[in-house]
N, C-alpha and C. Protein backbone atom coordinates (compact mmCIF):
# COMPACT_ATOMS: atom_id res chain seq x y z
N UNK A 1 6.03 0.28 -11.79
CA UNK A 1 4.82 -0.02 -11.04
C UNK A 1 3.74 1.04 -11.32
N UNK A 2 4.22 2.28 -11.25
CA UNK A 2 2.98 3.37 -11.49
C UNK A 2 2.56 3.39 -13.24
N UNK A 3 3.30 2.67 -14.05
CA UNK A 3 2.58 2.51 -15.18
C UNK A 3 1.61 1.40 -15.27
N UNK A 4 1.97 0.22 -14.85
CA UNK A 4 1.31 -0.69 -14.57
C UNK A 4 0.31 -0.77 -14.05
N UNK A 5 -0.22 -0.07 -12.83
CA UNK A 5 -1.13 0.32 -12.29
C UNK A 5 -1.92 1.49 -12.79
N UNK A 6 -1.22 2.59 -13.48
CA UNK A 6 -1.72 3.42 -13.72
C UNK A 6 -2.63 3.21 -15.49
N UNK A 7 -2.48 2.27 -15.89
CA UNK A 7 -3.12 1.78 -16.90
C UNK A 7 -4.61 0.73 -17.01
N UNK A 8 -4.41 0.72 -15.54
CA UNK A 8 -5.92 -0.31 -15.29
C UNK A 8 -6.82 0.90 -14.87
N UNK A 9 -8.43 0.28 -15.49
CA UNK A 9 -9.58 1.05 -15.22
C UNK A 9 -9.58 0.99 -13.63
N UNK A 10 -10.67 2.51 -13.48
CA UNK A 10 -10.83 2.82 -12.03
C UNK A 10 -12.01 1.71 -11.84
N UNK A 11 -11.81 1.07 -10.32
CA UNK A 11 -12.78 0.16 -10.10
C UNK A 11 -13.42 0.36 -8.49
N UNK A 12 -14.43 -0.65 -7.77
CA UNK A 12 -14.43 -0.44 -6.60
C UNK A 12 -13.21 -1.50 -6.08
N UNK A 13 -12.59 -1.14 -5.41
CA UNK A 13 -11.94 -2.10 -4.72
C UNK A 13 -12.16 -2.90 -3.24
N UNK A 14 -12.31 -3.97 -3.39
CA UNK A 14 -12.63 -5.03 -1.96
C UNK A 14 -11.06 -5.52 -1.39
N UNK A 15 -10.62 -4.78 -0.80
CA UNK A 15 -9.52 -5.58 0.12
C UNK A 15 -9.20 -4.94 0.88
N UNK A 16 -8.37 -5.20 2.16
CA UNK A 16 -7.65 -4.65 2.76
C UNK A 16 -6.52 -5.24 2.60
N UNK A 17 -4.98 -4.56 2.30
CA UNK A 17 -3.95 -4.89 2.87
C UNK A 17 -3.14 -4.81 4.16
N UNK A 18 -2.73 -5.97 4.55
CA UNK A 18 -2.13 -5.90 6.03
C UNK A 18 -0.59 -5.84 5.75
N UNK A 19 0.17 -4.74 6.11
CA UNK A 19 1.94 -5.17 5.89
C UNK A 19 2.58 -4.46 7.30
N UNK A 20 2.48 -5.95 8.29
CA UNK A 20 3.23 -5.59 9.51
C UNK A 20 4.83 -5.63 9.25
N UNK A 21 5.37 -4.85 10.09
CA UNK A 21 6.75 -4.32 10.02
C UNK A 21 7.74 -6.00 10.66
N UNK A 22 7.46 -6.45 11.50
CA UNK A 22 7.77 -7.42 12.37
C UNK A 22 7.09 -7.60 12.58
N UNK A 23 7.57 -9.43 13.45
CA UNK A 23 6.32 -10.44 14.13
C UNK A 23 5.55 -9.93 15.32
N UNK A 24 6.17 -8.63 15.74
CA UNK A 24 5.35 -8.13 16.56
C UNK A 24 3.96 -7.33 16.56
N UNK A 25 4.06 -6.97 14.95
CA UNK A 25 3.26 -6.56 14.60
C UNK A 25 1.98 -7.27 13.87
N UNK A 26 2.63 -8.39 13.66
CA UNK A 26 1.87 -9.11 12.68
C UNK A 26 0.98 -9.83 13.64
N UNK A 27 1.44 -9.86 14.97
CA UNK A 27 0.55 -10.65 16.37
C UNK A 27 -0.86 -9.39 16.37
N UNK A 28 0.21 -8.28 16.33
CA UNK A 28 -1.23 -7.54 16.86
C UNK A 28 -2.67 -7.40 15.80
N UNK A 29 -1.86 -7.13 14.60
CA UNK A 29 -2.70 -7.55 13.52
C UNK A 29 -3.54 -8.70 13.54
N UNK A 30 -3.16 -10.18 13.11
CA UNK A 30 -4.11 -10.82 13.42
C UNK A 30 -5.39 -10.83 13.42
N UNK A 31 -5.68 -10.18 14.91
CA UNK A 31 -7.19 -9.98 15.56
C UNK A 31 -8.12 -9.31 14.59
N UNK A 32 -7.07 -8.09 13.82
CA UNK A 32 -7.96 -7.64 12.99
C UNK A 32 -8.30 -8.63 11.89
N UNK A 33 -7.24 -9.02 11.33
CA UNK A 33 -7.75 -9.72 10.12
C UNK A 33 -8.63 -10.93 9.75
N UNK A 34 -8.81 -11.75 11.33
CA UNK A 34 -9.81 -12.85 11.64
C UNK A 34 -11.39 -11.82 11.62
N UNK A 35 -11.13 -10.54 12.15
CA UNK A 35 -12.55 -9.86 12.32
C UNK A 35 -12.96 -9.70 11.10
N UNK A 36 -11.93 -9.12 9.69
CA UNK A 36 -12.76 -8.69 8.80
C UNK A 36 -13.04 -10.45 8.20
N UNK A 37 -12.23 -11.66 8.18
CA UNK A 37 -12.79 -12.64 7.71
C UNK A 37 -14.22 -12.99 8.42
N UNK A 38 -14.65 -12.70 9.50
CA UNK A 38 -15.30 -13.05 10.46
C UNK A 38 -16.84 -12.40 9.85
N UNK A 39 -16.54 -11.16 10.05
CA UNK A 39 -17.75 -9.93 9.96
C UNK A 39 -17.79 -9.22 8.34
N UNK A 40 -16.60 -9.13 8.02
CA UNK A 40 -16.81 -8.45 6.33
C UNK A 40 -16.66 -9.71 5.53
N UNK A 41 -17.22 -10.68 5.12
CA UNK A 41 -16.55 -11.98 4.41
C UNK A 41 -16.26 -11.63 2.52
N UNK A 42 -17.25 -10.19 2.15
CA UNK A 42 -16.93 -9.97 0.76
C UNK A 42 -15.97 -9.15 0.74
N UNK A 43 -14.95 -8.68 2.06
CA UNK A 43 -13.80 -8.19 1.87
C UNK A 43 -12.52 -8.65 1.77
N UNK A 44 -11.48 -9.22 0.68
CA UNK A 44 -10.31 -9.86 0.63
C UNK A 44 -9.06 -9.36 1.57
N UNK A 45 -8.90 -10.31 2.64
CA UNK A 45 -7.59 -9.66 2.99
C UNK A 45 -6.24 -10.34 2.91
N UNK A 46 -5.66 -8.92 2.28
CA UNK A 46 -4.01 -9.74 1.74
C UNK A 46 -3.28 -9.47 2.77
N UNK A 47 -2.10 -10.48 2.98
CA UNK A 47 -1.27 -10.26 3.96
C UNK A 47 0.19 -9.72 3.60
N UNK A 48 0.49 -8.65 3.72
CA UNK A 48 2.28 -8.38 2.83
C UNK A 48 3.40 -8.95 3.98
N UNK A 49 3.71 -10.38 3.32
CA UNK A 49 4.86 -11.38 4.03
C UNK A 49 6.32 -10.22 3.86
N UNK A 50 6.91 -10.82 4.73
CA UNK A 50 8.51 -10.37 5.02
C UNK A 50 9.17 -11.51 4.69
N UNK A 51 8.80 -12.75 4.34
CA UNK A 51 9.45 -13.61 4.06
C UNK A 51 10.80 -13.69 3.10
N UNK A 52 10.67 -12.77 2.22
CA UNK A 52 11.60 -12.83 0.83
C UNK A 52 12.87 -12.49 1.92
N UNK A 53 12.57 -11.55 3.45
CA UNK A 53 13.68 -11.19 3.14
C UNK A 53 14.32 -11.06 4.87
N UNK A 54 13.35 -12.25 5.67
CA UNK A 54 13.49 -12.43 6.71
C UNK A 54 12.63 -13.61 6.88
N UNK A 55 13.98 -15.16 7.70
CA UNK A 55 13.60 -16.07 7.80
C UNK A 55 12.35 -16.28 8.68
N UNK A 56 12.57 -15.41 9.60
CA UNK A 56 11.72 -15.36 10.96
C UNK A 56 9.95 -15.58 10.24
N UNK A 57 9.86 -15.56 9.10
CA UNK A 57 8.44 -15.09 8.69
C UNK A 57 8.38 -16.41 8.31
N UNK A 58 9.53 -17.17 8.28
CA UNK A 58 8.76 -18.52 7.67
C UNK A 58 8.68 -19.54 8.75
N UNK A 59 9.08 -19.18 10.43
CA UNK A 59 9.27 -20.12 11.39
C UNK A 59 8.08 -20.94 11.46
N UNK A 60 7.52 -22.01 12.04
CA UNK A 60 6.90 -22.50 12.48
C UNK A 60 5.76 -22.19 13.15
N UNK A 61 6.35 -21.16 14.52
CA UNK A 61 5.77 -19.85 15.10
C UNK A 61 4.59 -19.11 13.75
N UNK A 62 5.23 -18.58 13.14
CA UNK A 62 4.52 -17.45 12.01
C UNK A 62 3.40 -18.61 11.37
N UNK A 63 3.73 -19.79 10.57
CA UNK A 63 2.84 -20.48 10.28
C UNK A 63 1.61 -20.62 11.10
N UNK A 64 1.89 -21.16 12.40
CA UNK A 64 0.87 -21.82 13.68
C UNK A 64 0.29 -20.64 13.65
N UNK A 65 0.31 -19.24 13.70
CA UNK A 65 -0.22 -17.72 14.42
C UNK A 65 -1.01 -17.80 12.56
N UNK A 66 -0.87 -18.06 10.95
CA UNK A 66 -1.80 -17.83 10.27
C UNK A 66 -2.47 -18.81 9.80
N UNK A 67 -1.86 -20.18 10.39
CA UNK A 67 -3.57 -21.25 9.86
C UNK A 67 -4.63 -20.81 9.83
N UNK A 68 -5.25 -20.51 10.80
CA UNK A 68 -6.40 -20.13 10.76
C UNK A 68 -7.34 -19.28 9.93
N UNK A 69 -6.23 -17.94 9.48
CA UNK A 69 -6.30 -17.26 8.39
C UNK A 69 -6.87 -17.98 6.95
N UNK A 70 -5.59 -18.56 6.38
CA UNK A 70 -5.55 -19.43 5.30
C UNK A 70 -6.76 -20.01 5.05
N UNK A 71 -7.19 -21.01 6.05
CA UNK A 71 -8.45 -21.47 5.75
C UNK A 71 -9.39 -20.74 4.90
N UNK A 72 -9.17 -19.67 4.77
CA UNK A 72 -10.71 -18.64 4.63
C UNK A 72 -10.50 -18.55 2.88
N UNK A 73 -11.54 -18.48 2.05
CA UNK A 73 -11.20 -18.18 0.51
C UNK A 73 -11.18 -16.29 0.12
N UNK A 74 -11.04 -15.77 1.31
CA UNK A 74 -10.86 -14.06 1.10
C UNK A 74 -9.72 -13.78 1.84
N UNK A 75 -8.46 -14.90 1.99
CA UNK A 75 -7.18 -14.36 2.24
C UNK A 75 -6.25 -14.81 1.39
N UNK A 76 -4.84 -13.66 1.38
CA UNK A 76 -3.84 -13.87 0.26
C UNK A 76 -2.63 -13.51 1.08
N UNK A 77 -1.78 -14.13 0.81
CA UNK A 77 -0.37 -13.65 0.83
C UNK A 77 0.30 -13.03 -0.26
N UNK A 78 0.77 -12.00 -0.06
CA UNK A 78 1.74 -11.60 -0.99
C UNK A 78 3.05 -11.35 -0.68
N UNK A 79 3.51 -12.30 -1.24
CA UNK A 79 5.14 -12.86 -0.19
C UNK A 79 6.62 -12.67 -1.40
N UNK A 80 6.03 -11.81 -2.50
CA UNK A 80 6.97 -11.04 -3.69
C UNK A 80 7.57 -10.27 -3.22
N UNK A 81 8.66 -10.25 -3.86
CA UNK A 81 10.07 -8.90 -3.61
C UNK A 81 9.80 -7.45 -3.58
N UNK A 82 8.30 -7.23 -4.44
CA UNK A 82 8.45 -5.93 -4.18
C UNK A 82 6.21 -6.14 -4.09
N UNK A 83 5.44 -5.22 -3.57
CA UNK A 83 4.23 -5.39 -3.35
C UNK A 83 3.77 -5.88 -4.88
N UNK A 84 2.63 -6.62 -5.00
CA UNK A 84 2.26 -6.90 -6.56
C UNK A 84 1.68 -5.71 -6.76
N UNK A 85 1.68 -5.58 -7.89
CA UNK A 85 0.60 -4.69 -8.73
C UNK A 85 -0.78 -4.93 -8.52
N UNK A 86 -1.23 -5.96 -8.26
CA UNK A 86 -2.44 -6.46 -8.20
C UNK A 86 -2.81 -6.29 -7.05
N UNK A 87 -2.11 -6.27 -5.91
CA UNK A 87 -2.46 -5.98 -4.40
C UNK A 87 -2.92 -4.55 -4.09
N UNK A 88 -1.95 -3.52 -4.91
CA UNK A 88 -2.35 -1.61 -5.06
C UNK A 88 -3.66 -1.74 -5.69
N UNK A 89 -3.70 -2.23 -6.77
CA UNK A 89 -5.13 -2.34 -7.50
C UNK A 89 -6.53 -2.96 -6.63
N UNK A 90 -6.46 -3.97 -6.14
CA UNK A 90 -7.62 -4.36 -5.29
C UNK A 90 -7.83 -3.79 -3.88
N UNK A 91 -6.71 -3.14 -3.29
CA UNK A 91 -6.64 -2.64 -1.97
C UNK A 91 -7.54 -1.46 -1.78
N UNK A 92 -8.17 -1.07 -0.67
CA UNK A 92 -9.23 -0.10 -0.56
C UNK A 92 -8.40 0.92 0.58
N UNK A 93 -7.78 0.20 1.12
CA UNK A 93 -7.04 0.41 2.55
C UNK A 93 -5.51 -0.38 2.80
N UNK A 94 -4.68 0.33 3.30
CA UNK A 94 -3.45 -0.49 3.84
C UNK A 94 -3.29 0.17 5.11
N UNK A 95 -2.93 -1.29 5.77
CA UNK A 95 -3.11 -1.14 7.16
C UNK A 95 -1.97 -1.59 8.11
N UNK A 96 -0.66 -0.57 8.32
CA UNK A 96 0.50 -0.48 8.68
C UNK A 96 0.78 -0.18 10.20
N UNK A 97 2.18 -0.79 10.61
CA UNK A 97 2.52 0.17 11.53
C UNK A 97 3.94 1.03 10.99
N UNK A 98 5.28 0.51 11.36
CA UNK A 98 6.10 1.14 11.24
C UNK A 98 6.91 1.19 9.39
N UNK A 99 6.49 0.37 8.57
CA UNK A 99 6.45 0.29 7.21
C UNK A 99 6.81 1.55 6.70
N UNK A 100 7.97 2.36 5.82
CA UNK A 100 7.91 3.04 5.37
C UNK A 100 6.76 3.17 4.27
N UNK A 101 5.93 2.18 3.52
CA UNK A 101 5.53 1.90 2.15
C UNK A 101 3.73 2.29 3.13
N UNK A 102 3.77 2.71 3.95
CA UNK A 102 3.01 4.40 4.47
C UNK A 102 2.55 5.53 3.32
N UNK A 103 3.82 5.62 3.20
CA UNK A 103 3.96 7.47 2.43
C UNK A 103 3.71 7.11 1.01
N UNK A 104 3.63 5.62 0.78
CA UNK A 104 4.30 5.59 -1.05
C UNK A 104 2.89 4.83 -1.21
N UNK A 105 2.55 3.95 -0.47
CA UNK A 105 0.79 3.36 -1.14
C UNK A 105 -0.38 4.36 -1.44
N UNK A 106 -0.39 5.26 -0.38
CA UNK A 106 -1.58 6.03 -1.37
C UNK A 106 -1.67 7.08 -2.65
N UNK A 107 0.18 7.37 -3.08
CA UNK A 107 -0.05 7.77 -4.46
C UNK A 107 -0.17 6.78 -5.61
N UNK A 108 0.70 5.59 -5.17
CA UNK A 108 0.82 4.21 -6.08
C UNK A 108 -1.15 3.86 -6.24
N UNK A 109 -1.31 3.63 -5.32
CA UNK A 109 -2.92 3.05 -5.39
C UNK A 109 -4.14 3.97 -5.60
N UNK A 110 -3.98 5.12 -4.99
CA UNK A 110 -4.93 6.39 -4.48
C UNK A 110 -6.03 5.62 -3.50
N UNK A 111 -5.75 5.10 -2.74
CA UNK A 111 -6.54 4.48 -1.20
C UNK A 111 -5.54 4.79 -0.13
N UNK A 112 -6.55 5.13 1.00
CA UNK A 112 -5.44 5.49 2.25
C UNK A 112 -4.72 4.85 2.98
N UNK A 113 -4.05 5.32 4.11
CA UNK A 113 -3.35 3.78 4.90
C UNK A 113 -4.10 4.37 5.74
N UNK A 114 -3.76 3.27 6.75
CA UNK A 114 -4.26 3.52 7.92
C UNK A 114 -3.13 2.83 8.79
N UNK A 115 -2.44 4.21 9.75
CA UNK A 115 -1.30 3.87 10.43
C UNK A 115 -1.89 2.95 11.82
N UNK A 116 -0.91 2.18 12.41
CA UNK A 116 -1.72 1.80 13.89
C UNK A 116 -0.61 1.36 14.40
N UNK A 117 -0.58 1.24 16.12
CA UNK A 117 0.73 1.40 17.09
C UNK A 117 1.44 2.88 17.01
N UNK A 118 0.61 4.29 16.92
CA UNK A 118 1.18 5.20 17.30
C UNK A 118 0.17 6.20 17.64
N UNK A 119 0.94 6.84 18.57
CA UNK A 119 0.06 8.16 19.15
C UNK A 119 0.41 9.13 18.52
N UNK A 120 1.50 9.52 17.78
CA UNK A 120 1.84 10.34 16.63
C UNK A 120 1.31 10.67 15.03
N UNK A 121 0.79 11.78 14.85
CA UNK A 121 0.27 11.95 13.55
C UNK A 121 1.58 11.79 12.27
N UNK A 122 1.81 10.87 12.05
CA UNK A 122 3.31 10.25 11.24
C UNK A 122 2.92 10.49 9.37
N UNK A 123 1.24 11.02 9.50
CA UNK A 123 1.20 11.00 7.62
C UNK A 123 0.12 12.13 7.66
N UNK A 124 0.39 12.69 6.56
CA UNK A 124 -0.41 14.03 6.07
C UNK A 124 -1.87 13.26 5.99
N UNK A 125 -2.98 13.92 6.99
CA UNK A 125 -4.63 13.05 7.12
C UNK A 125 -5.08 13.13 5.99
N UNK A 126 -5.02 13.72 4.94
CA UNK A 126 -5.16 13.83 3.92
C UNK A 126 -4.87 12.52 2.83
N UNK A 127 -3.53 11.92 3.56
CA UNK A 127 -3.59 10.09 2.93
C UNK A 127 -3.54 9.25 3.64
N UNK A 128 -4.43 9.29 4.94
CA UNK A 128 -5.34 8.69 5.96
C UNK A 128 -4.80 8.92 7.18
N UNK A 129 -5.40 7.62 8.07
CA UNK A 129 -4.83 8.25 9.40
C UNK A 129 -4.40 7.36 10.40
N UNK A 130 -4.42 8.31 11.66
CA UNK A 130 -3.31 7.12 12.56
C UNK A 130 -3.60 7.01 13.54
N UNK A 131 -4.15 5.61 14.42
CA UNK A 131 -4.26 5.38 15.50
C UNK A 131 -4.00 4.44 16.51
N UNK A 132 -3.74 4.91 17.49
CA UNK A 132 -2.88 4.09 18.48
C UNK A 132 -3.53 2.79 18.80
N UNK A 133 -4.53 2.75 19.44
CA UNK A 133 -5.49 1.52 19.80
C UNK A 133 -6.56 1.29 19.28
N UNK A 134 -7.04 -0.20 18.89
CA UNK A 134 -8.69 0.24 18.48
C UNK A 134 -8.97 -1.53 18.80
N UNK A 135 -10.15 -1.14 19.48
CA UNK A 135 -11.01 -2.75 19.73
C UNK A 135 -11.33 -3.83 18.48
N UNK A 136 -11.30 -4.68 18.22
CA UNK A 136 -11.97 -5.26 16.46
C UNK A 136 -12.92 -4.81 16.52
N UNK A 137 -14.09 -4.53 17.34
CA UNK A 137 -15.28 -3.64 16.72
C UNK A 137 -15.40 -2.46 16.29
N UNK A 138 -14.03 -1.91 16.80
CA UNK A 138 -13.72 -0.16 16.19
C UNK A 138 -13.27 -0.46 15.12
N UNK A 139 -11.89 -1.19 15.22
CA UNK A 139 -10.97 -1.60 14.07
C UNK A 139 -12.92 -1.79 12.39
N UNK A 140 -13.56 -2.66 12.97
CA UNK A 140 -14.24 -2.90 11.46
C UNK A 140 -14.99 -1.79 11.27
N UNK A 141 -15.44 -0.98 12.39
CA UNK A 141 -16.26 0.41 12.10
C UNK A 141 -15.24 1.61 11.09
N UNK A 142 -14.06 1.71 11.47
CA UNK A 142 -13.52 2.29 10.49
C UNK A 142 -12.99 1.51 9.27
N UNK A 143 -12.92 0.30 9.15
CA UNK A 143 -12.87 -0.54 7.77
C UNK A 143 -14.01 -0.03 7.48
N UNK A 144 -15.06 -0.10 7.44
CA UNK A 144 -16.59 0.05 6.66
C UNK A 144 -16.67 1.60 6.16
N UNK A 145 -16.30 2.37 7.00
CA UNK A 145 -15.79 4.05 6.75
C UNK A 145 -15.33 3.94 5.49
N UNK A 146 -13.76 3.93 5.60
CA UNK A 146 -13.24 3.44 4.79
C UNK A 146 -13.50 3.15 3.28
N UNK A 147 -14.10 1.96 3.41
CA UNK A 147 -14.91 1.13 2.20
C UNK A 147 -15.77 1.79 1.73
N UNK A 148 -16.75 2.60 2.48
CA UNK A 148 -18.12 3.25 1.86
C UNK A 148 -17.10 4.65 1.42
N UNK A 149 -15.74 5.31 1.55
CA UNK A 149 -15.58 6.69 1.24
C UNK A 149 -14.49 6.57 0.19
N UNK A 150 -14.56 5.58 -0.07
CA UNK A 150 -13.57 5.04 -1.25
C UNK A 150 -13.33 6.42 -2.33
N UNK A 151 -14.56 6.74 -2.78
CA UNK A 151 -14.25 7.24 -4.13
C UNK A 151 -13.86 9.22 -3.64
N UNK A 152 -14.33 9.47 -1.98
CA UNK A 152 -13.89 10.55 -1.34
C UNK A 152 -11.93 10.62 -1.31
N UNK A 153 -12.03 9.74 -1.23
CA UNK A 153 -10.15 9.58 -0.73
C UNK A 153 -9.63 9.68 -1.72
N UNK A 154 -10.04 8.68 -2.72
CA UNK A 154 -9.20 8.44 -4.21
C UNK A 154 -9.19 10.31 -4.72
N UNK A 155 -9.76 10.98 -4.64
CA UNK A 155 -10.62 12.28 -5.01
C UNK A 155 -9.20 13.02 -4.49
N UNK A 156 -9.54 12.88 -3.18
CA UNK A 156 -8.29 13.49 -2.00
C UNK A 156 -6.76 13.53 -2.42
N UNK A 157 -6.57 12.37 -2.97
CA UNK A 157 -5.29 11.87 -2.92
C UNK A 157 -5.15 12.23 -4.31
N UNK A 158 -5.53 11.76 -5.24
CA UNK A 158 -5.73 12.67 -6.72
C UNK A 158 -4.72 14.12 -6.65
N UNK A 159 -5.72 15.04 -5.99
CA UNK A 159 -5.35 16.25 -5.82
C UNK A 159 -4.07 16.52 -5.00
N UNK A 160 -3.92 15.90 -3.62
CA UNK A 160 -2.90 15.71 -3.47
C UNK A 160 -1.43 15.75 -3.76
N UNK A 161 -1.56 14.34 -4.75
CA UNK A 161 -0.69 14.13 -5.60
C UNK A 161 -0.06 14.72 -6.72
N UNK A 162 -1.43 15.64 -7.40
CA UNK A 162 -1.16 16.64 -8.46
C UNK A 162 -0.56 17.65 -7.98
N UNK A 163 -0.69 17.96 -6.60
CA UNK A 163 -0.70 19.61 -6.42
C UNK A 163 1.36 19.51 -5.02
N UNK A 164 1.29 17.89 -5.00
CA UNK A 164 2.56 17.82 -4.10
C UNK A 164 3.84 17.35 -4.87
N UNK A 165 3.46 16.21 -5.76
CA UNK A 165 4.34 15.66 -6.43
C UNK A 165 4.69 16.09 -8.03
N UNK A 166 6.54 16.11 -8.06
CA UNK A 166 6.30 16.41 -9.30
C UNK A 166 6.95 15.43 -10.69
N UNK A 167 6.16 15.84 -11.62
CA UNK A 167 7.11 14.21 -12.40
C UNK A 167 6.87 12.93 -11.94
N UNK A 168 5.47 12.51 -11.43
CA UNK A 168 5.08 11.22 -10.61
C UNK A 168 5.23 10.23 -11.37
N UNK A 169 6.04 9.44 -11.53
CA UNK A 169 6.02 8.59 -12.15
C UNK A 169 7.11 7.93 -13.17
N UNK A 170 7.90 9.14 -13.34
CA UNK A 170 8.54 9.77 -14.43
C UNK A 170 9.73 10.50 -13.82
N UNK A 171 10.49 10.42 -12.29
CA UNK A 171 11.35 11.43 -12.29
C UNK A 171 12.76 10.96 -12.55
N UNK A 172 12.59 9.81 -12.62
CA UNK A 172 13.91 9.09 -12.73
C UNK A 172 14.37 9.48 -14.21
N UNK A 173 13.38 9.73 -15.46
CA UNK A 173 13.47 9.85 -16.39
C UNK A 173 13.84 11.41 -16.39
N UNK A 174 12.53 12.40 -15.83
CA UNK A 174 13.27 13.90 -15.55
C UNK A 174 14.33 13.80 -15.17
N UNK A 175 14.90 13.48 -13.92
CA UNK A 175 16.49 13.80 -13.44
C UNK A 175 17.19 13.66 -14.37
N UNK A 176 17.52 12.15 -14.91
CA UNK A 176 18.77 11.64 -16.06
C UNK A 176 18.37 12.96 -17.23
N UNK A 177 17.33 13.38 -17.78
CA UNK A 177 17.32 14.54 -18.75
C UNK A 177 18.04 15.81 -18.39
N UNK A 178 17.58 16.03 -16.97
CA UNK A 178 18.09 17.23 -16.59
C UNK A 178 19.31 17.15 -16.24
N UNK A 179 20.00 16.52 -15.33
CA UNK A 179 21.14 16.56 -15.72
C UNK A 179 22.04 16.56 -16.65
N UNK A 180 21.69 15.13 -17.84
CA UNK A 180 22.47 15.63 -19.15
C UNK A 180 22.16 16.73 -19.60
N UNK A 181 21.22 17.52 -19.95
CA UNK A 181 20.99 18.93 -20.59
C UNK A 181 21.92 19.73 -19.71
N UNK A 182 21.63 19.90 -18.45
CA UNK A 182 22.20 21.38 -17.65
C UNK A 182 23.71 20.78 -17.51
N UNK A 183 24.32 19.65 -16.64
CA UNK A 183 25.22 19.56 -16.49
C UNK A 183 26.29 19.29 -17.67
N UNK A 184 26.10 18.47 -18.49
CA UNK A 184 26.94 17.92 -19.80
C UNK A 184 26.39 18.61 -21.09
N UNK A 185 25.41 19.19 -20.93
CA UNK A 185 24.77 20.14 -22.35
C UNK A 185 24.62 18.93 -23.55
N UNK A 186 24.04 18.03 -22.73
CA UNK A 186 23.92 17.12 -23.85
C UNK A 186 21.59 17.05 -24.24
N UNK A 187 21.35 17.06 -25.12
CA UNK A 187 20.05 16.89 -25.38
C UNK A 187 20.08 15.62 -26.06
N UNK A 188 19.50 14.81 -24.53
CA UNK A 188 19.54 13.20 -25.01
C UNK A 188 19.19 12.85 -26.67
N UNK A 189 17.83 13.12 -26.05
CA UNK A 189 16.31 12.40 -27.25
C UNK A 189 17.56 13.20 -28.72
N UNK A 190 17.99 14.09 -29.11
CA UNK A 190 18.27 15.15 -30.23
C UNK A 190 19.73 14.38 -30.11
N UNK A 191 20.79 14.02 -29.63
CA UNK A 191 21.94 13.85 -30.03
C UNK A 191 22.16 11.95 -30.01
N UNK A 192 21.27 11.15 -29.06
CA UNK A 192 21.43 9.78 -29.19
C UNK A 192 20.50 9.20 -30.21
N UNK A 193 19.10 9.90 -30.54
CA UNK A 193 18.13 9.89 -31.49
C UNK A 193 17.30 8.68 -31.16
N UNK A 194 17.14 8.47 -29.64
CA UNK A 194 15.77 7.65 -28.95
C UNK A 194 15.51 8.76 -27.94
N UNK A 195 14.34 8.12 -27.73
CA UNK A 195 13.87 8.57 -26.60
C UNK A 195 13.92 7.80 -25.12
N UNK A 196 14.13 8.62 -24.13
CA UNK A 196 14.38 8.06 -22.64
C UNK A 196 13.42 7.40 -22.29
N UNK A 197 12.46 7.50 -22.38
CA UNK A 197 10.94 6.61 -22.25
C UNK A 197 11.56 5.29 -22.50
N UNK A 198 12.35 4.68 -23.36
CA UNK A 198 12.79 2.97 -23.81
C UNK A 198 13.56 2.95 -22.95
């Protein structure tokens, strides 16, 4: 995924992603996501389904609660096994509650999340932030934040990323090296005569 992504030009991005944890979350959501169809209409919002891997997302219930959504030509589902590539790429913002994929979207994408349902500071502010309640007129005042500080965050998280993570992208490939070298004294690339990159 981080090659994939990491090979497309830097762009502005128009979306928000929504990836509620449960249907409980996805109720509270909602409200927001009718507001930005409502009030932001050149902003796309994707919805990250649980469906692949919980029936509950395909009840009847879940349908009736996003008709309304659907209707609109600036909403998407993304209802794939793992987030698309294309969803990190257009996303400006992801907009979570209890989701581990928190901590992992703003190095994958370099856009922030934005946590909600907690009074707890749960992510370094540095790859956005977290708040407990917000009205849809707050909720779109910090979407528009957001949107206009795009190229501040990406900046943020950049550095971030350089200065926290190591081997981004690539550690699965570091580990298997390092271990064969230190533990088995084997030097892959020099004794199998490819390289780990294939």
């Amino acid at each position: 995924m981080v090659r994939e992504i990491s090979r497309q030009e830097a762009r502005v991005k128009k979306a928000v992603l929504f990836a509620p944890y449960d249907i409980a979350e996805l109720e509270l959501m909602i409200p927001y996501m009718q507001a930005i169809q409502d009030l932001l209409p050149n902003v796309k919002v994707i919805l990250r389904s649980r469906s692949f891997c919980e029936n509950v997302w395909n009840s009847a219930y879940v349908k009736q609660m996003l008709k309304p959504l659907e209707s609109a030509k600036n909403f998407f589902i993304d209802d794939s096994w793992q987030i698309q590539a294309q969803s990190y790429l257009d996303s400006f913002l992801f907009v979570c509650g209890k989701t581990t994929s928190k901590y992992s979207f703003p190095f994958l994408s370099l856009a922030p999340s934005l946590v909600l349902f907690t009074k707890e500071q749960v992510l370094d502010e540095r790859l956005g932030k977290c708040l407990d309640t917000l009205s849809t007129k707050a909720f779109i005042k910090v979407v528009k934040a957001f949107q206009k500080e795009q190229r501040q965050w990406t900046e943020n998280i950049v550095r971030y990323r350089e200065g926290n993570l190591y081997h981004f992208g690539k550690a699965s490939e570091y580990l298997a090296e390092y271990i064969l070298h230190n533990f088995f004294k084997i030097d892959f690339k020099k004794e199998v005569g490819i390289s780990s990159k294939v």
